[in-house]
PDB file of N, CA and C in Angstrom:
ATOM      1  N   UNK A   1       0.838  -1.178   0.000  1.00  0.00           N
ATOM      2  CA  UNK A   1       0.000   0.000   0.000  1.00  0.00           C
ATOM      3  C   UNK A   1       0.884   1.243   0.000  1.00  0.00           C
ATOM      4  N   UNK A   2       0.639   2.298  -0.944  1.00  0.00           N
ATOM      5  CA  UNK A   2       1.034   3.334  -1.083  1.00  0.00           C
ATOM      6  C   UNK A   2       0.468   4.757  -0.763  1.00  0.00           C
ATOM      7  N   UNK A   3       0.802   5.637  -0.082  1.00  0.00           N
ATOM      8  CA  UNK A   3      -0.315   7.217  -0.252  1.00  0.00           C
ATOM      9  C   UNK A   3      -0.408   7.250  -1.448  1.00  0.00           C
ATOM     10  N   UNK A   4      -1.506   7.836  -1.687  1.00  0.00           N
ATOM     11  CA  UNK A   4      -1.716   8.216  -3.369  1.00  0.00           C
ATOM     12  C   UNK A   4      -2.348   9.314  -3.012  1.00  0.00           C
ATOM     13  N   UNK A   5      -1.090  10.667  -2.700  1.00  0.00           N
ATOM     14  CA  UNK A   5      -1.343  11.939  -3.015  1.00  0.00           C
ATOM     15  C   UNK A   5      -2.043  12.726  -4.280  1.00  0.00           C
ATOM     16  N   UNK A   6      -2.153  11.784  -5.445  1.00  0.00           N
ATOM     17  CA  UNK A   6      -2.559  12.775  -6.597  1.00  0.00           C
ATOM     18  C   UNK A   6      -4.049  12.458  -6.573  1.00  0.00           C
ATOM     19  N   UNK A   7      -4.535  11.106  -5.946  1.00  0.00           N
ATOM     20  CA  UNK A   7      -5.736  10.495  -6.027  1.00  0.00           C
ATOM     21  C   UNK A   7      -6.654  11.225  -5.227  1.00  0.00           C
ATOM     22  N   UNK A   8      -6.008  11.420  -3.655  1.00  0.00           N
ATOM     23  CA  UNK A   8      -6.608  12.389  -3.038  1.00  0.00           C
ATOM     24  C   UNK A   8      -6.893  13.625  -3.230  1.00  0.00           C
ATOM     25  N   UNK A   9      -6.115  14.558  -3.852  1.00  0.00           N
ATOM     26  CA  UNK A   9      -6.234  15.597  -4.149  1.00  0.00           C
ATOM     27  C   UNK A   9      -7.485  16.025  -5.241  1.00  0.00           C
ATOM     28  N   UNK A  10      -7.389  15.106  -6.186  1.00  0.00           N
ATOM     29  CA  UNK A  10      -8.281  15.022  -7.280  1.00  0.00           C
ATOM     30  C   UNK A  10      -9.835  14.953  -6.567  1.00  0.00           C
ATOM     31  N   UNK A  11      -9.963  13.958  -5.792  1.00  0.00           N
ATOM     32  CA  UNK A  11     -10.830  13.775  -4.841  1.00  0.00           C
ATOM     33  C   UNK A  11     -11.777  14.859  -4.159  1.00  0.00           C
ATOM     34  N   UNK A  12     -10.653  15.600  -3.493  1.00  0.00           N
ATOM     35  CA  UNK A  12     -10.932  16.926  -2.861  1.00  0.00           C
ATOM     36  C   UNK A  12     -11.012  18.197  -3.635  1.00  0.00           C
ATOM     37  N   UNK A  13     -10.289  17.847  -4.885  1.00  0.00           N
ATOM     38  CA  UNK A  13     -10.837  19.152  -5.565  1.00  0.00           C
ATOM     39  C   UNK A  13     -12.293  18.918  -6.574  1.00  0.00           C
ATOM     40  N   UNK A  14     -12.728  17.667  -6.851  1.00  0.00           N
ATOM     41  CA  UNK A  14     -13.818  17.123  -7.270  1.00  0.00           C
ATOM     42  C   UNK A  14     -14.786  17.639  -6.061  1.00  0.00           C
ATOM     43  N   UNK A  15     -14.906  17.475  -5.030  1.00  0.00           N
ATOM     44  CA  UNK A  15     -15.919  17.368  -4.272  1.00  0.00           C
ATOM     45  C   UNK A  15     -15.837  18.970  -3.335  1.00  0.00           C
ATOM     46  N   UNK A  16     -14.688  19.575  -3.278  1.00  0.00           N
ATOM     47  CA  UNK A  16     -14.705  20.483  -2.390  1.00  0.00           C
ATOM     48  C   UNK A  16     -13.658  21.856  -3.072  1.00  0.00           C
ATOM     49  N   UNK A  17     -13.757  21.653  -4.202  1.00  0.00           N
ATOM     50  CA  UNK A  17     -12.568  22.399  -5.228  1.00  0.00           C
ATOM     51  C   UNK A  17     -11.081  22.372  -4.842  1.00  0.00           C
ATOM     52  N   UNK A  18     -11.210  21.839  -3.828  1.00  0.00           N
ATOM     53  CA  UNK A  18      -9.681  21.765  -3.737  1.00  0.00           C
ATOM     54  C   UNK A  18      -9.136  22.201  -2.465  1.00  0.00           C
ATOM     55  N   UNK A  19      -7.806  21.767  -2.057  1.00  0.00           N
ATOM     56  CA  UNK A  19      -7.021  22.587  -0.678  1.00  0.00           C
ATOM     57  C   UNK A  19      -6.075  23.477  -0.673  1.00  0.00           C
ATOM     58  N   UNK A  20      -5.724  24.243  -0.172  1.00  0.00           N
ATOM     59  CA  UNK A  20      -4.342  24.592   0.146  1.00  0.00           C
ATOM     60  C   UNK A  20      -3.319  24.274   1.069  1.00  0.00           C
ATOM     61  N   UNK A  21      -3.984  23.493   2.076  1.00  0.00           N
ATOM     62  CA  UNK A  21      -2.925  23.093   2.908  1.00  0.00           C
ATOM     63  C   UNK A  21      -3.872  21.893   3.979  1.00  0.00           C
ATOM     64  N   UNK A  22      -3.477  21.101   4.212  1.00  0.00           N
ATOM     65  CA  UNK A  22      -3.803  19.856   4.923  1.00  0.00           C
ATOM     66  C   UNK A  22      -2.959  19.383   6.383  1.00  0.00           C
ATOM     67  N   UNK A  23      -3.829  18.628   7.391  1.00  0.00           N
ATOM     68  CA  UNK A  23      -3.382  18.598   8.543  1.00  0.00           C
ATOM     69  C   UNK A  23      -3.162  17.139   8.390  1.00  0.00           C
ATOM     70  N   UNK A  24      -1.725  16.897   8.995  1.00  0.00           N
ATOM     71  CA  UNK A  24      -1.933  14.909   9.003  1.00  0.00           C
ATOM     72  C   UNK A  24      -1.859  14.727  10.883  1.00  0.00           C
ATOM     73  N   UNK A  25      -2.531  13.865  10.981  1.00  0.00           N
ATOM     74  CA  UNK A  25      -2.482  13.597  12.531  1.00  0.00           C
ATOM     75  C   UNK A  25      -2.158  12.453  12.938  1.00  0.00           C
ATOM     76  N   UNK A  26      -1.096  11.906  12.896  1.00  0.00           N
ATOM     77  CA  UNK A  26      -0.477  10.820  13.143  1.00  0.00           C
ATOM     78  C   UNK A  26      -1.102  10.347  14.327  1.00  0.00           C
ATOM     79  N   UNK A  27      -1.570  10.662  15.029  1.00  0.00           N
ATOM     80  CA  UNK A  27      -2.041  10.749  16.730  1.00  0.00           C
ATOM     81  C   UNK A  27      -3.388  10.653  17.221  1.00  0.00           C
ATOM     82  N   UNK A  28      -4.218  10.832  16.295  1.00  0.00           N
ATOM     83  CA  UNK A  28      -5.217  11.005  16.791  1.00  0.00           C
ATOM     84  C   UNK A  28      -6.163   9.765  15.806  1.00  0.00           C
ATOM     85  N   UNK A  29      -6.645   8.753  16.630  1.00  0.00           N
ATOM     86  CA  UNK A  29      -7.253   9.121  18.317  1.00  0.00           C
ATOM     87  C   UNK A  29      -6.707   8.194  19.043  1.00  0.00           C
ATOM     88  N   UNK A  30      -5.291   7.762  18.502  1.00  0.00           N
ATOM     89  CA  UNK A  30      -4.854   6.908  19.453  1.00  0.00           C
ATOM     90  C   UNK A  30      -3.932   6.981  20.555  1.00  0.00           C
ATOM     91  N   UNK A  31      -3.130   8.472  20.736  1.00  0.00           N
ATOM     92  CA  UNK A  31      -2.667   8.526  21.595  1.00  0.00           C
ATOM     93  C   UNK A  31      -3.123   8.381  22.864  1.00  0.00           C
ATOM     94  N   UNK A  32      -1.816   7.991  23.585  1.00  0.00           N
ATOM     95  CA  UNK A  32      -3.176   7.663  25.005  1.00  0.00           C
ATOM     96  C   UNK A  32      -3.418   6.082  25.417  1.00  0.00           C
ATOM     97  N   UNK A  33      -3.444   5.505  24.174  1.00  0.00           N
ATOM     98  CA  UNK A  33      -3.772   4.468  24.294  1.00  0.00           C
ATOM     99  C   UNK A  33      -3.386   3.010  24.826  1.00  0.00           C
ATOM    100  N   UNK A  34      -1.552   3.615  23.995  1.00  0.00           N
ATOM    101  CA  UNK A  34      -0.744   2.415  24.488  1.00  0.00           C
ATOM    102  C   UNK A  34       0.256   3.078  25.378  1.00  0.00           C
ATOM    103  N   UNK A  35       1.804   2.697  24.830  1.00  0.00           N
ATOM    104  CA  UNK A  35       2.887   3.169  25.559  1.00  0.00           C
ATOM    105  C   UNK A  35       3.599   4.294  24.522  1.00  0.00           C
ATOM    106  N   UNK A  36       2.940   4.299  23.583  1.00  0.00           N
ATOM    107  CA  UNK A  36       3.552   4.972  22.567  1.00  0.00           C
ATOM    108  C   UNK A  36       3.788   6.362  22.832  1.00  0.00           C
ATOM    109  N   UNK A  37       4.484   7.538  22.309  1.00  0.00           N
ATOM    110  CA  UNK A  37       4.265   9.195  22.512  1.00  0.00           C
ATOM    111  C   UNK A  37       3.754   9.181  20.759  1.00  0.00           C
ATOM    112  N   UNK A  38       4.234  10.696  20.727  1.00  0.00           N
ATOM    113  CA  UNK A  38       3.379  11.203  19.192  1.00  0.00           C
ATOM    114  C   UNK A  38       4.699  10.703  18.303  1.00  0.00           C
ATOM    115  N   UNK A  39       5.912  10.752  18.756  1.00  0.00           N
ATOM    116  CA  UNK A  39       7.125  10.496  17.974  1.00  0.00           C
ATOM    117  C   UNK A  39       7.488   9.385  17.459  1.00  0.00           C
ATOM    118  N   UNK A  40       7.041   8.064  17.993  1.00  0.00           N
ATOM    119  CA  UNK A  40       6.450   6.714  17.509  1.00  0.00           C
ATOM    120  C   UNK A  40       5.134   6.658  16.652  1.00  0.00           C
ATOM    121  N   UNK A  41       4.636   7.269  16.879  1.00  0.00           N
ATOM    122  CA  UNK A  41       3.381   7.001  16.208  1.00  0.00           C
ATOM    123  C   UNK A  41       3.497   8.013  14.412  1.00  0.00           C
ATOM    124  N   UNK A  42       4.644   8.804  14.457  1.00  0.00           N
ATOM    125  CA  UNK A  42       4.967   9.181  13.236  1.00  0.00           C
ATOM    126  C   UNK A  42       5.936   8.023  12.506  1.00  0.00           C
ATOM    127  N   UNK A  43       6.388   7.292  13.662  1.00  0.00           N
ATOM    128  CA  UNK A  43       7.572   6.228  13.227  1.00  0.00           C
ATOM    129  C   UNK A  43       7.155   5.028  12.809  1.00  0.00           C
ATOM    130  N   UNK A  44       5.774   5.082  13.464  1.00  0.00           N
ATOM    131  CA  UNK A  44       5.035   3.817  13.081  1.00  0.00           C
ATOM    132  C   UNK A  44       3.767   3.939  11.384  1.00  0.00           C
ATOM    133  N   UNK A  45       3.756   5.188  11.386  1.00  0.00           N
ATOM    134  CA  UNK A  45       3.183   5.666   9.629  1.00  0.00           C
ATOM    135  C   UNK A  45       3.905   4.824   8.382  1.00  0.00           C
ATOM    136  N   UNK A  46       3.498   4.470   7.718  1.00  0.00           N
ATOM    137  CA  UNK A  46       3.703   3.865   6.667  1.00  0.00           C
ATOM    138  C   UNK A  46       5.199   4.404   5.628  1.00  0.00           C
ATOM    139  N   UNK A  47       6.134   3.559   6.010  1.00  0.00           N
ATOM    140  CA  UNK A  47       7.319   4.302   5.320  1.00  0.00           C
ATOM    141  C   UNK A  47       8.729   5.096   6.825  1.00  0.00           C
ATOM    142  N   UNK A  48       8.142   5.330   7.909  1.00  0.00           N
ATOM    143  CA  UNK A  48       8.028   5.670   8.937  1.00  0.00           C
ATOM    144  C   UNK A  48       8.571   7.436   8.193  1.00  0.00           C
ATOM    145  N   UNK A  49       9.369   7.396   8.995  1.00  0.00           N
ATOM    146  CA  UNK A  49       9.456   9.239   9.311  1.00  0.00           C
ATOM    147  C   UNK A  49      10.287   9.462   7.637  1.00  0.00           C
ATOM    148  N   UNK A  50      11.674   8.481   7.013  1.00  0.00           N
ATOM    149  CA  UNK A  50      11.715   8.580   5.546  1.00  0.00           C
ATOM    150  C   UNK A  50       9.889   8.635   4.683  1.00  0.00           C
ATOM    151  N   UNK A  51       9.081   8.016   5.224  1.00  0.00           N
ATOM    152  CA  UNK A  51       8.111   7.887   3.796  1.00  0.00           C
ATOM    153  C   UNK A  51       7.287   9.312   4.149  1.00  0.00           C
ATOM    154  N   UNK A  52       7.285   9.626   5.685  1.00  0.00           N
ATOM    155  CA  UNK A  52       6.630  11.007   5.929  1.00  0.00           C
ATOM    156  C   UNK A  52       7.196  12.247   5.871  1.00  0.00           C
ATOM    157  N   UNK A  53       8.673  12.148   5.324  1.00  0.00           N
ATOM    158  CA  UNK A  53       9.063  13.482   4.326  1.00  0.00           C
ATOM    159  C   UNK A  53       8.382  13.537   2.780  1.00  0.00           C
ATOM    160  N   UNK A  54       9.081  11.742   2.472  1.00  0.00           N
ATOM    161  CA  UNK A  54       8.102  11.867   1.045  1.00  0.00           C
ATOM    162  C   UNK A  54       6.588  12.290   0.835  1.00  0.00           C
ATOM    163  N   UNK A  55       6.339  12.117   1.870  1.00  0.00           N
ATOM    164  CA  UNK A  55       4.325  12.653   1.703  1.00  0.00           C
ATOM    165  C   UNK A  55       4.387  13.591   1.892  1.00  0.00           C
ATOM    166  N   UNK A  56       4.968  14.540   2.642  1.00  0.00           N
ATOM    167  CA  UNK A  56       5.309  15.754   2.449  1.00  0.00           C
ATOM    168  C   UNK A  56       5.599  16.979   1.664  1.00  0.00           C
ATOM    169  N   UNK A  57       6.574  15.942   1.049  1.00  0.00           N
ATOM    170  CA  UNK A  57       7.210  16.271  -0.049  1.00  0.00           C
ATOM    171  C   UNK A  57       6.150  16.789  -1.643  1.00  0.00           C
ATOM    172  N   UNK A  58       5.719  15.080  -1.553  1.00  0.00           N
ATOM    173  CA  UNK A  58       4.864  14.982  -2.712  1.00  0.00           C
ATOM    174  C   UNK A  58       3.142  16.179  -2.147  1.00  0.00           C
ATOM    175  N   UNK A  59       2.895  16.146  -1.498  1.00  0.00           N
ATOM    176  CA  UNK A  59       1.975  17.706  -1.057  1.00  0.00           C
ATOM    177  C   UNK A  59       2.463  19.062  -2.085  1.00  0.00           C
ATOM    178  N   UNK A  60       3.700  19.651  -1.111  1.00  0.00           N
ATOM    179  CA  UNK A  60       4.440  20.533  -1.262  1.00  0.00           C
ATOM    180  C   UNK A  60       4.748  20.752  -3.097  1.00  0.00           C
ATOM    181  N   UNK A  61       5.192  19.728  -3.546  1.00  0.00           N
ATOM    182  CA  UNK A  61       5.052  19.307  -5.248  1.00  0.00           C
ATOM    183  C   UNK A  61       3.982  20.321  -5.754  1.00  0.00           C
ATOM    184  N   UNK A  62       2.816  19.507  -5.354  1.00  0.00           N
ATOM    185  CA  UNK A  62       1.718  20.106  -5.476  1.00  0.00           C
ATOM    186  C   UNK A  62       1.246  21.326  -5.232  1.00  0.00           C
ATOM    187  N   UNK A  63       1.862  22.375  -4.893  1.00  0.00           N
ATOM    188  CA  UNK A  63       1.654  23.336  -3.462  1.00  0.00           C
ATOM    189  C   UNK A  63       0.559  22.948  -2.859  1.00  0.00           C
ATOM    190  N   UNK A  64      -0.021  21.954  -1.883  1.00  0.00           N
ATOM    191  CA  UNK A  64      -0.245  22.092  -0.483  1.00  0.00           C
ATOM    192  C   UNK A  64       0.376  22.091   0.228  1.00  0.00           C
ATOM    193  N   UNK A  65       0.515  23.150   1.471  1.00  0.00           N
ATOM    194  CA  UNK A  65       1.239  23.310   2.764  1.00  0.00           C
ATOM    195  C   UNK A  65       1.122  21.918   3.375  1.00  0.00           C
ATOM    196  N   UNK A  66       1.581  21.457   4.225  1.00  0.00           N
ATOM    197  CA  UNK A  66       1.041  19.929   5.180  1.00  0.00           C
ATOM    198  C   UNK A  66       1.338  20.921   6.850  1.00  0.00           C
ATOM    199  N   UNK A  67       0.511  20.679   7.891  1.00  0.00           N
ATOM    200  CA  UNK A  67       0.196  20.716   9.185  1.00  0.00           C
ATOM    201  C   UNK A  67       0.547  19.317   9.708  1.00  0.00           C
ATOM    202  N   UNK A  68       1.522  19.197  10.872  1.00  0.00           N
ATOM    203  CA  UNK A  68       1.709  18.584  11.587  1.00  0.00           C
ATOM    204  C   UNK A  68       1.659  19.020  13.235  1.00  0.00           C
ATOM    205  N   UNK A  69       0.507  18.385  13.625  1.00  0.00           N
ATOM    206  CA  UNK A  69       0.370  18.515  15.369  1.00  0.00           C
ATOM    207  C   UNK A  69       1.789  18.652  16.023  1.00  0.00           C
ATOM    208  N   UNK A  70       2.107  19.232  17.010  1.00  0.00           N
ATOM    209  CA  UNK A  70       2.811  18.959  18.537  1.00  0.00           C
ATOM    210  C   UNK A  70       1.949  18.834  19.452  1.00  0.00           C
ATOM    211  N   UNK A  71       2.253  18.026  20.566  1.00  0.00           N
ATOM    212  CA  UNK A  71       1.406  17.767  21.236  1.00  0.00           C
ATOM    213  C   UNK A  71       2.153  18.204  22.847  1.00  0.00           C
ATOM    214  N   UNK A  72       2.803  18.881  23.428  1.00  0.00           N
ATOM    215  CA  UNK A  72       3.809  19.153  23.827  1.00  0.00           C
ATOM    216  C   UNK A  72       3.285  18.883  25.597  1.00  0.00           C
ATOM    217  N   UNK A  73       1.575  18.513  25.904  1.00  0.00           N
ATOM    218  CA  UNK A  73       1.555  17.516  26.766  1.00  0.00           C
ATOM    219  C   UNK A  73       2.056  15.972  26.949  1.00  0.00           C
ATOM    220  N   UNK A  74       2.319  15.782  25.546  1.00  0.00           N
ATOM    221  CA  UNK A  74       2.487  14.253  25.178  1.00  0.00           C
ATOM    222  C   UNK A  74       3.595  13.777  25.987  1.00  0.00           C
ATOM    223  N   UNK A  75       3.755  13.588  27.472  1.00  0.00           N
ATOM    224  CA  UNK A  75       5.412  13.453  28.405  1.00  0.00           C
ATOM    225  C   UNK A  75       4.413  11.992  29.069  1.00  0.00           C
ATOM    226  N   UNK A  76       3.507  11.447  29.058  1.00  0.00           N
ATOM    227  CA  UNK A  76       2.923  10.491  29.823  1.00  0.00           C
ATOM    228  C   UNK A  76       4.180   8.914  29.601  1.00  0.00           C
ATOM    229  N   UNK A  77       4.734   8.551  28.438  1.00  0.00           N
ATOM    230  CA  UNK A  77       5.480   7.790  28.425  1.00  0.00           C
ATOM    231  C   UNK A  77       6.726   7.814  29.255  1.00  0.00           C
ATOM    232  N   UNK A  78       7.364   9.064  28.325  1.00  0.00           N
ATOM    233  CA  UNK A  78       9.333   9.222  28.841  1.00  0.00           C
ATOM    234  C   UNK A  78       9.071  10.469  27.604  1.00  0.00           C
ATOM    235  N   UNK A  79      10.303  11.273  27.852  1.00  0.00           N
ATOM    236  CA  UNK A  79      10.679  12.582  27.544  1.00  0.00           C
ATOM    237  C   UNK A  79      11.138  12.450  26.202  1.00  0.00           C
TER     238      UNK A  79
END
């Protein structure tokens, strides 16, 4: 399985004309849940933190901005 940034986009500009900038939430709604923080749970994304520059990346291509949460309560594991 691959992101398919161009699929989505098409998607969203079909149904909603389109974005300029998009939020990814690696975190939600599972933080909390296990032992994990937010910094695993970007590590655990598909590709880990290499494939989540490329999605990034491939956005930015596009010009959409990408939003990424801090969660800077997130200390419940280890620091």
């Amino acid at each position: 399985m691959t992101f398919t940034v161009d699929r989505y986009l098409a998607d969203l500009k079909e149904r909603y004309g389109g974005v300029d900038a998009m939020l990814l939430w690696p975190t939600f709604p599972q933080l909390g849940l296990d032992d994990r923080n937010q910094f695993d749970m970007c590590r655990a994304m598909k590709g880990g933190v290499p494939g989540l520059k490329v999605l990034i990346s491939e956005f930015h291509d596009r010009g959409v901005k990408v939003l990424l949460p801090y969660n800077p309560w997130d200390q419940g594991t280890r620091e």
